[in-house]
N, C-alpha and C. Protein backbone atom coordinates (compact mmCIF):
# COMPACT_ATOMS: atom_id res chain seq x y z
N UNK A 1 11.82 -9.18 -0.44
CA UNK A 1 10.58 -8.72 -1.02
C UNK A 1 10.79 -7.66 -2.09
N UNK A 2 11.80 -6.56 -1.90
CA UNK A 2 11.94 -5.73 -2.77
C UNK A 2 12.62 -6.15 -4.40
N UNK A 3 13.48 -7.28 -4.32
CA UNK A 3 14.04 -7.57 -5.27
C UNK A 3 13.42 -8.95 -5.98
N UNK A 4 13.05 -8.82 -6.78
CA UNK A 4 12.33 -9.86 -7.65
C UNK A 4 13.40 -11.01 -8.18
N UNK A 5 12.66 -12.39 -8.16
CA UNK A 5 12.92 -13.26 -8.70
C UNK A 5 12.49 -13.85 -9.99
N UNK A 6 12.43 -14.99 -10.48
CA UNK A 6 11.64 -15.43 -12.11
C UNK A 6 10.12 -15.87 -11.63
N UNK A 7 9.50 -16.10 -10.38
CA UNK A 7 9.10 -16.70 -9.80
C UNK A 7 7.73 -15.25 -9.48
N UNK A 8 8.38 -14.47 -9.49
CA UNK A 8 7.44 -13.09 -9.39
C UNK A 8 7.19 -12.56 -10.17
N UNK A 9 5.60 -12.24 -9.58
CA UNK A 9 4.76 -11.54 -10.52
C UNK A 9 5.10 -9.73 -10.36
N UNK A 10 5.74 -8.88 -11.42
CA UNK A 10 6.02 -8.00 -10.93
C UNK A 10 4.74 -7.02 -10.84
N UNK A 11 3.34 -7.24 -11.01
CA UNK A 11 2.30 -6.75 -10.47
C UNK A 11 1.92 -6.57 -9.07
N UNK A 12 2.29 -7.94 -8.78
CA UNK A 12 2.12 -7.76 -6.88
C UNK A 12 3.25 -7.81 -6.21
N UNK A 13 4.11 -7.41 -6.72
CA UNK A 13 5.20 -6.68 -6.25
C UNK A 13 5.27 -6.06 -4.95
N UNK A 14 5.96 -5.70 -3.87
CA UNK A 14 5.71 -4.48 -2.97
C UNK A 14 5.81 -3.48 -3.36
N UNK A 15 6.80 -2.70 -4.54
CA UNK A 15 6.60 -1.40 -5.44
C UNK A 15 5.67 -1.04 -6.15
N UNK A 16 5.12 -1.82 -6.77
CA UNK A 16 3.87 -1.69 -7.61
C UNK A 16 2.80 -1.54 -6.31
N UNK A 17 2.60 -2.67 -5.28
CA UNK A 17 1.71 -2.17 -3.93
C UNK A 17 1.70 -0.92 -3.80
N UNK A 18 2.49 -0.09 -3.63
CA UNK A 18 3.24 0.79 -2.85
C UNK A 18 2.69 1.94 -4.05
N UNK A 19 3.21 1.66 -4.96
CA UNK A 19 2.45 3.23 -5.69
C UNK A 19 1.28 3.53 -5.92
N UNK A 20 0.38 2.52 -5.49
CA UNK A 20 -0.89 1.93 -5.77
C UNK A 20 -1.54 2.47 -4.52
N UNK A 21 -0.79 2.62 -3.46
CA UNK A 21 -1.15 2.94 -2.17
C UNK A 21 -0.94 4.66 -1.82
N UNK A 22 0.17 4.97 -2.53
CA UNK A 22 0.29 6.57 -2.72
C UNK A 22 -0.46 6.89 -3.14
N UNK A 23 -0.83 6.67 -4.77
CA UNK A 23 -1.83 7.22 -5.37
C UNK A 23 -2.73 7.54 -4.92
N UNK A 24 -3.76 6.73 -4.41
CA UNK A 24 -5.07 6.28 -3.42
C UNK A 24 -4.63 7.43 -2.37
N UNK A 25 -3.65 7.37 -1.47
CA UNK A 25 -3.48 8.88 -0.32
C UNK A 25 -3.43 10.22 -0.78
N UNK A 26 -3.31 10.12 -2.24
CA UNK A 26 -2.87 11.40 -2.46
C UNK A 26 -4.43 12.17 -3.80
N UNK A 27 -4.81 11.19 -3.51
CA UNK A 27 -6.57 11.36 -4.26
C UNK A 27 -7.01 11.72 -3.06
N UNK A 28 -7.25 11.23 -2.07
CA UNK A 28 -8.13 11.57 -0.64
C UNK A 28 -7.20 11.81 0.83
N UNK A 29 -7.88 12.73 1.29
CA UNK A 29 -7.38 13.64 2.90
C UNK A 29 -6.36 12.03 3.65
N UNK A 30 -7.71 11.39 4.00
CA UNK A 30 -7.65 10.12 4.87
C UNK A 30 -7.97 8.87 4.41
N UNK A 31 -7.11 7.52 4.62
CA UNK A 31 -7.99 6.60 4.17
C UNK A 31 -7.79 5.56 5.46
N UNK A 32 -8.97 5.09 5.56
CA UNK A 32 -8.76 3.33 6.09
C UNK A 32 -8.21 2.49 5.86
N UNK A 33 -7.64 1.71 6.79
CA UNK A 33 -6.96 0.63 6.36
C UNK A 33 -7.85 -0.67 5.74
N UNK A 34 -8.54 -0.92 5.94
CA UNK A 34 -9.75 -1.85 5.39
C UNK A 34 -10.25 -1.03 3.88
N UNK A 35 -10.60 0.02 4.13
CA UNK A 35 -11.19 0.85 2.40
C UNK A 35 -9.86 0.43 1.76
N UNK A 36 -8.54 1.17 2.37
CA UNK A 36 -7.43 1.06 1.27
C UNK A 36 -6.89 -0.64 0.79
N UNK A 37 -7.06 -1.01 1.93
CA UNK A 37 -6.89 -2.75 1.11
C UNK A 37 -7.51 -3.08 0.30
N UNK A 38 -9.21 -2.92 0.37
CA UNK A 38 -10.28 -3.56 -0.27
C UNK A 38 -9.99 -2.58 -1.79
N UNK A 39 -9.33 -1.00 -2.05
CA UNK A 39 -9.40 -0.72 -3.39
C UNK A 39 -7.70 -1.10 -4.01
N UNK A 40 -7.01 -1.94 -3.14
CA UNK A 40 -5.82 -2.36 -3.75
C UNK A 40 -6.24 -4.13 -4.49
N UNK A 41 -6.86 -4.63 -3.51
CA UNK A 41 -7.44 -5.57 -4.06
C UNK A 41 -8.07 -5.74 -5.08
N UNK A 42 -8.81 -4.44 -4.92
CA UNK A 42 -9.91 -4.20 -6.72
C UNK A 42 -9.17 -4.11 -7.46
N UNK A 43 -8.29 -3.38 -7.84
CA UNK A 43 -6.94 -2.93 -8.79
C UNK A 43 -6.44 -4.12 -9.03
N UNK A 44 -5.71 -4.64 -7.79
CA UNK A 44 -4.73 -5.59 -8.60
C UNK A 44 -5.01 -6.99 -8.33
N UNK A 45 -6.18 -7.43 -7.69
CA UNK A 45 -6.66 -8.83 -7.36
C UNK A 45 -6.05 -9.03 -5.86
N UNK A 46 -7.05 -10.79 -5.76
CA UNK A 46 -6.72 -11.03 -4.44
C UNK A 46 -5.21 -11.52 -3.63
N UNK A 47 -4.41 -11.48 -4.95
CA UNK A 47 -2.89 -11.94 -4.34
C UNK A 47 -1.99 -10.74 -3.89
N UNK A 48 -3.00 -9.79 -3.84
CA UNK A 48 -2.28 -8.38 -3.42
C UNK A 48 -2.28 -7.79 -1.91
N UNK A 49 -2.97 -9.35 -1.63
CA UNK A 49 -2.89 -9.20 0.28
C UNK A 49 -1.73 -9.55 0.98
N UNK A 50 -0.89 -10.59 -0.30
CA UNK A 50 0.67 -11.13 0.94
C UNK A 50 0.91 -9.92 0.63
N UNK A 51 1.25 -8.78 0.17
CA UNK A 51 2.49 -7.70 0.23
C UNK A 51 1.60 -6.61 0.30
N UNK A 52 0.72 -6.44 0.90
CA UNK A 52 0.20 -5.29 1.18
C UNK A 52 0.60 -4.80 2.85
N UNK A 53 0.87 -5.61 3.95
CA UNK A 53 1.58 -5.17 4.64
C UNK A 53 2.91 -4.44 4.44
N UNK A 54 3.50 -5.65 3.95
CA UNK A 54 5.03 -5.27 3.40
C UNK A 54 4.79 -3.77 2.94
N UNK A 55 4.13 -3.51 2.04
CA UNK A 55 4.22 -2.34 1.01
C UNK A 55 3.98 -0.78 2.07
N UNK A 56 2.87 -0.98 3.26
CA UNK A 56 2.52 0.03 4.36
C UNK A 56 4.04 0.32 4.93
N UNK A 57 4.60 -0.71 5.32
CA UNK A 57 5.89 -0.74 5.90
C UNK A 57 7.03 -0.03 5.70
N UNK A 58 7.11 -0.44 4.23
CA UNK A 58 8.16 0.11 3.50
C UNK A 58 7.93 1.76 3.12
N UNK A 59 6.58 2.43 2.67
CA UNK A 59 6.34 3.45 2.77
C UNK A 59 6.45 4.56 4.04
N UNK A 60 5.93 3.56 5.25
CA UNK A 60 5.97 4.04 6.42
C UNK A 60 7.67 4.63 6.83
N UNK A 61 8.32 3.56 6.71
CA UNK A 61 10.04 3.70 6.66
C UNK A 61 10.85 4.87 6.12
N UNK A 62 9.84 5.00 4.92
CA UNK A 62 10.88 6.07 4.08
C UNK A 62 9.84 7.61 4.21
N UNK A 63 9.00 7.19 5.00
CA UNK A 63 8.52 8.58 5.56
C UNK A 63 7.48 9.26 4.53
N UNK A 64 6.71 8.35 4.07
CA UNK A 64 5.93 9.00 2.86
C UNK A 64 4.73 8.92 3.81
N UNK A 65 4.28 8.35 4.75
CA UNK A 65 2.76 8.25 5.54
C UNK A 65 2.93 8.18 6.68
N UNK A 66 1.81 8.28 7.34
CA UNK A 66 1.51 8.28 8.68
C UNK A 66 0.57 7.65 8.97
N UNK A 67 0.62 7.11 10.27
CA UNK A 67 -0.90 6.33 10.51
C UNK A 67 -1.61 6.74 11.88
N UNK A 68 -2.76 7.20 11.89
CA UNK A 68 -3.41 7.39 13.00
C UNK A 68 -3.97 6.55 13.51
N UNK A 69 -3.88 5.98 14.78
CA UNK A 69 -3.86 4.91 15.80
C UNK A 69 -5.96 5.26 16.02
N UNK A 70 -6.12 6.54 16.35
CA UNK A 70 -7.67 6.97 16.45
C UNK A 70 -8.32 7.01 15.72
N UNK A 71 -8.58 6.85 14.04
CA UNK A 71 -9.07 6.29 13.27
C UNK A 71 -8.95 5.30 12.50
N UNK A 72 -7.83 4.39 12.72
CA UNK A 72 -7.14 3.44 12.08
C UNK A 72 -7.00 3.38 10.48
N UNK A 73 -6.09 5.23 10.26
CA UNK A 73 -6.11 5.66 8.70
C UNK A 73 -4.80 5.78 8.65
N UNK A 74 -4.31 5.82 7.30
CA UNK A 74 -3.22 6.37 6.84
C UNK A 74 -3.31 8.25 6.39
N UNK A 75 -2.45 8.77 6.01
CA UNK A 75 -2.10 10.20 5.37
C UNK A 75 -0.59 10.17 4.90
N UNK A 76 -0.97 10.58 3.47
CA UNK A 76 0.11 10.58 2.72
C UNK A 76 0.85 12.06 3.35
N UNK A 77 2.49 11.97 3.74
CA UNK A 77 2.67 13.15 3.72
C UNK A 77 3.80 13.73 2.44
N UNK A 78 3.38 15.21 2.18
CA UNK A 78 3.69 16.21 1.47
C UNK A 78 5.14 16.56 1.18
């Protein structure tokens, strides 16, 4: 997923997801997982749902967010 082929669109990318998804945490405290899909979708259209998991994942990994299980949000951390 991280490494592109001729075949990819490097818009819906998981990196391009992914900064798209920082940004958005780092404008607001908390977000939803449903709000934050639905304004990644606005941005970059509806093919931005296969790698929008991927993209939570990969952020999650390298320690940029957190997710609260009791509001079902993310938080960018600092």
């Amino acid at each position: 997923m991280i490494k592109l082929d001729r075949h990819t669109n490097p818009k819906f990318s998981m990196i391009n997801i992914s900064s798209i998804i920082l940004s958005e945490l780092n404008a607001f405290y908390s977000v939803q997982y449903d709000s934050l899909l639905k304004k990644v979708v606005n941005i970059l259209g509806d093919e931005a749902r296969v790698n929008f998991p991927y993209a939570l994942n990969f952020l999650y990994l390298l320690g940029k967010l957190t997710y609260e299980q009791n509001t079902d949000s993310f938080k960018a951390i600092k």
